[in-house]
Protein backbone atom coordinates (compact mmCIF):
# COMPACT_ATOMS: atom_id res chain seq x y z
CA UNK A 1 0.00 0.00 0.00
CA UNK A 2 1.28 3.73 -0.81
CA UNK A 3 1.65 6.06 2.25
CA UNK A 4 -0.73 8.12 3.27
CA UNK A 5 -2.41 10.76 2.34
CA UNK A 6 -4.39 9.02 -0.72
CA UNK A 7 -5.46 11.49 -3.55
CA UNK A 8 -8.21 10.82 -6.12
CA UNK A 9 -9.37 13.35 -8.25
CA UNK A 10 -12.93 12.94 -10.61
CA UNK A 11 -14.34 15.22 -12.92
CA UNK A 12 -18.00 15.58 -14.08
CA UNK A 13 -19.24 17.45 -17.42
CA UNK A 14 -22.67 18.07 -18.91
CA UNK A 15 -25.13 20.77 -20.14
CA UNK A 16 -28.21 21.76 -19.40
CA UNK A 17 -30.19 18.55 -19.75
CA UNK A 18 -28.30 15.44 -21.11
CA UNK A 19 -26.46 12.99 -18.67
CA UNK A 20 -23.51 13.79 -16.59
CA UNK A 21 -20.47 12.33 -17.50
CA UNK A 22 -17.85 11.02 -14.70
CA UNK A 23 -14.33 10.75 -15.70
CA UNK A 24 -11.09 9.84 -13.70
CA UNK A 25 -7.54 9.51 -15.17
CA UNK A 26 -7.14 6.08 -16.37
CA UNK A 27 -11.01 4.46 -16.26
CA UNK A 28 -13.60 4.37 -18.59
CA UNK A 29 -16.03 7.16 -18.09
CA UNK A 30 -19.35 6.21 -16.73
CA UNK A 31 -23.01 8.32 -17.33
CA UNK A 32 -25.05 9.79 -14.08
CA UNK A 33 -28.50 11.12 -14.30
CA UNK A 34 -30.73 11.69 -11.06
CA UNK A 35 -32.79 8.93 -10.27
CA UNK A 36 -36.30 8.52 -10.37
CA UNK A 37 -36.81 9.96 -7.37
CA UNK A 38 -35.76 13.43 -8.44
CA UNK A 39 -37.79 13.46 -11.60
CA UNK A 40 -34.45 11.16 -13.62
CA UNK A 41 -35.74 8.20 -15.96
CA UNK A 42 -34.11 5.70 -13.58
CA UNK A 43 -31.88 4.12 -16.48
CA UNK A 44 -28.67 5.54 -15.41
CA UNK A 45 -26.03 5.45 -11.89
CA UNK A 46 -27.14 8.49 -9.90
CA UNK A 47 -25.00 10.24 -7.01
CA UNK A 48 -27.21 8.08 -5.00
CA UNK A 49 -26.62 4.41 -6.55
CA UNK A 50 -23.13 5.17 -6.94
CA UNK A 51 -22.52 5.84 -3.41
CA UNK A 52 -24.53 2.91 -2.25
CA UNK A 53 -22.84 0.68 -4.52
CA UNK A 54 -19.66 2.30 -2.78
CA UNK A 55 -20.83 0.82 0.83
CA UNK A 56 -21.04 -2.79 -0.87
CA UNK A 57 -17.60 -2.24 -3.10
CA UNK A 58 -15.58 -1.23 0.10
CA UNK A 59 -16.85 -3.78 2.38
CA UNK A 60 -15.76 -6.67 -0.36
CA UNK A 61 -12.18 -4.62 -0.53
CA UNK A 62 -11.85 -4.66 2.96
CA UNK A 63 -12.95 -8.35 3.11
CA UNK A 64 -10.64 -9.46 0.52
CA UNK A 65 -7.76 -7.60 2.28
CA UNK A 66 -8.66 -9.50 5.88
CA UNK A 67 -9.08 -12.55 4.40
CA UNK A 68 -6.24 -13.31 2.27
CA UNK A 69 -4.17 -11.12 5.54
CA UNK A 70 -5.36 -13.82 7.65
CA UNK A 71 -4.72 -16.69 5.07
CA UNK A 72 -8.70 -17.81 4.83
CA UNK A 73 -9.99 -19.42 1.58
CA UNK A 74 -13.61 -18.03 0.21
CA UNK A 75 -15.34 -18.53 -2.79
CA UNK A 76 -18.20 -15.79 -2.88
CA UNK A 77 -19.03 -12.77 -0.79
CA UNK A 78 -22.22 -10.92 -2.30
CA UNK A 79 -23.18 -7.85 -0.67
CA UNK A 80 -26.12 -5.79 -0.88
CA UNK A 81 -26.50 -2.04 0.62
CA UNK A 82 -29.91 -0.10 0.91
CA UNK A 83 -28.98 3.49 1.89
CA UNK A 84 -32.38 5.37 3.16
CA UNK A 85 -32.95 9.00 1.94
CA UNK A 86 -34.29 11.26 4.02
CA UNK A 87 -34.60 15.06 5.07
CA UNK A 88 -33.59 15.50 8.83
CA UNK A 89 -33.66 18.75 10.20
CA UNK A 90 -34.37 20.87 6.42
CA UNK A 91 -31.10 18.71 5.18
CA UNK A 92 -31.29 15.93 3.00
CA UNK A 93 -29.28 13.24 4.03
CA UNK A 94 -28.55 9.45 4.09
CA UNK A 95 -29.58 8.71 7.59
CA UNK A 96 -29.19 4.71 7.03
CA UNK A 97 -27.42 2.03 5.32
CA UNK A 98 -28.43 -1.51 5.70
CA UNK A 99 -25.86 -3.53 4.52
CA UNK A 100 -26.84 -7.45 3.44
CA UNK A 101 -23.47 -9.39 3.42
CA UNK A 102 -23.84 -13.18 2.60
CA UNK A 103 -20.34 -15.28 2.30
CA UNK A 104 -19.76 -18.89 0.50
CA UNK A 105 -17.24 -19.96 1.95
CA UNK A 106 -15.99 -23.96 1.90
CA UNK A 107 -16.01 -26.65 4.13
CA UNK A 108 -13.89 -26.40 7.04
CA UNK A 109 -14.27 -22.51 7.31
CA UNK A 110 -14.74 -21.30 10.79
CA UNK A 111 -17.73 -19.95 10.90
CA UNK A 112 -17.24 -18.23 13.88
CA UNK A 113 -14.17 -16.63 13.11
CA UNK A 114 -15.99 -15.50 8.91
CA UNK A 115 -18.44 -13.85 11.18
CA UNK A 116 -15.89 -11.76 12.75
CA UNK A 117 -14.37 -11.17 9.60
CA UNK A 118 -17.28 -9.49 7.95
CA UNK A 119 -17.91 -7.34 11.29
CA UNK A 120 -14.70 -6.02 11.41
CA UNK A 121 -14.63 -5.19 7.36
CA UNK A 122 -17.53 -3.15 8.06
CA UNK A 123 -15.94 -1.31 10.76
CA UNK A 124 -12.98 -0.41 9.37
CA UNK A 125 -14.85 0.33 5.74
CA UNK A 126 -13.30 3.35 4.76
CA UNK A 127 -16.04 4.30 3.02
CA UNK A 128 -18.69 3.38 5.64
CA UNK A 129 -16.97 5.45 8.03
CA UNK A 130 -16.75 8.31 6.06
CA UNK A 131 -20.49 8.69 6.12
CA UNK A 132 -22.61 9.89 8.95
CA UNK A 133 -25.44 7.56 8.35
CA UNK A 134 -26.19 4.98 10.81
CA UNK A 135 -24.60 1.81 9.43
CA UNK A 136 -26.13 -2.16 10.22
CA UNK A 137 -24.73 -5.00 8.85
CA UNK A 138 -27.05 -8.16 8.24
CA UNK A 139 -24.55 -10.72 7.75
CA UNK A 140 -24.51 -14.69 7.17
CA UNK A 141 -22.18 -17.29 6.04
CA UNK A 142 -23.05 -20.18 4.20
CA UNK A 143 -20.45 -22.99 3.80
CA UNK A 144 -20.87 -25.40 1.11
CA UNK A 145 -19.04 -28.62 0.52
């Protein structure tokens, strides 16, 4: 890993009423629109989706990182985040993200010790902690033979 501190820099670029377009140095550029809920047509990522998907992306990082750190084999971790919109106080805000985590992992995985895994990847998410919504991980581990 590179010292800290990290830098990442994004750009986005549109007129008046076609979709946004987010760039970074070196990926492929990716279209925004608002969702639905603000009057988009719901076919593109949105600030919201995008950081929602964020939640799930980091806490599969993190995972990853913790896992192969303390040598464990996994096959699949799917995770699902549902971030809850709402206006607190005149602001509008994410004031909740319910995070569905569900791991495959094979026979003669300790459950116990995948459990504690997952908990700790979403407390040290550095995207989950960068939020101020209040964060609760569902999580589950299935293993398979």
């Amino acid at each position: 890993m590179h010292p800290y501190p990290h830098m990442y820099k994004a750009s986005a670029t549109a007129g008046m009423a076609d979709a946004i377009e987010l760039a970074s140095a070196g990926l492929q550029p990716i279209r925004s629109m608002p969702p639905i809920e603000f009057e988009g047509p719901g076919d593109h990522w949105s600030p919201e989706s995008l950081l929602v998907a964020a939640v799930s992306d980091c806490l599969i990082l993190t995972f990853r990182a913790i896992a192969r750190a303390s040598g464990m084999h996994w096959l699949k971790l799917e995770c699902e985040t549902e971030g809850v919109l709402n206006r607190v106080d005149g602001v509008t805000r994410f004031t909740h993200f319910n995070i569905r985590a569900k791991l495959t992992a094979p026979a003669g995985t300790d459950e116990h010790k995948a459990m504690r895994m997952l908990e700790k990847s979403e407390a040290v998410c550095l995207v989950s902690n960068s939020l101020n919504g209040e964060k609760h991980l569902h999580a589950s581990v299935e293993i398979v033979p």
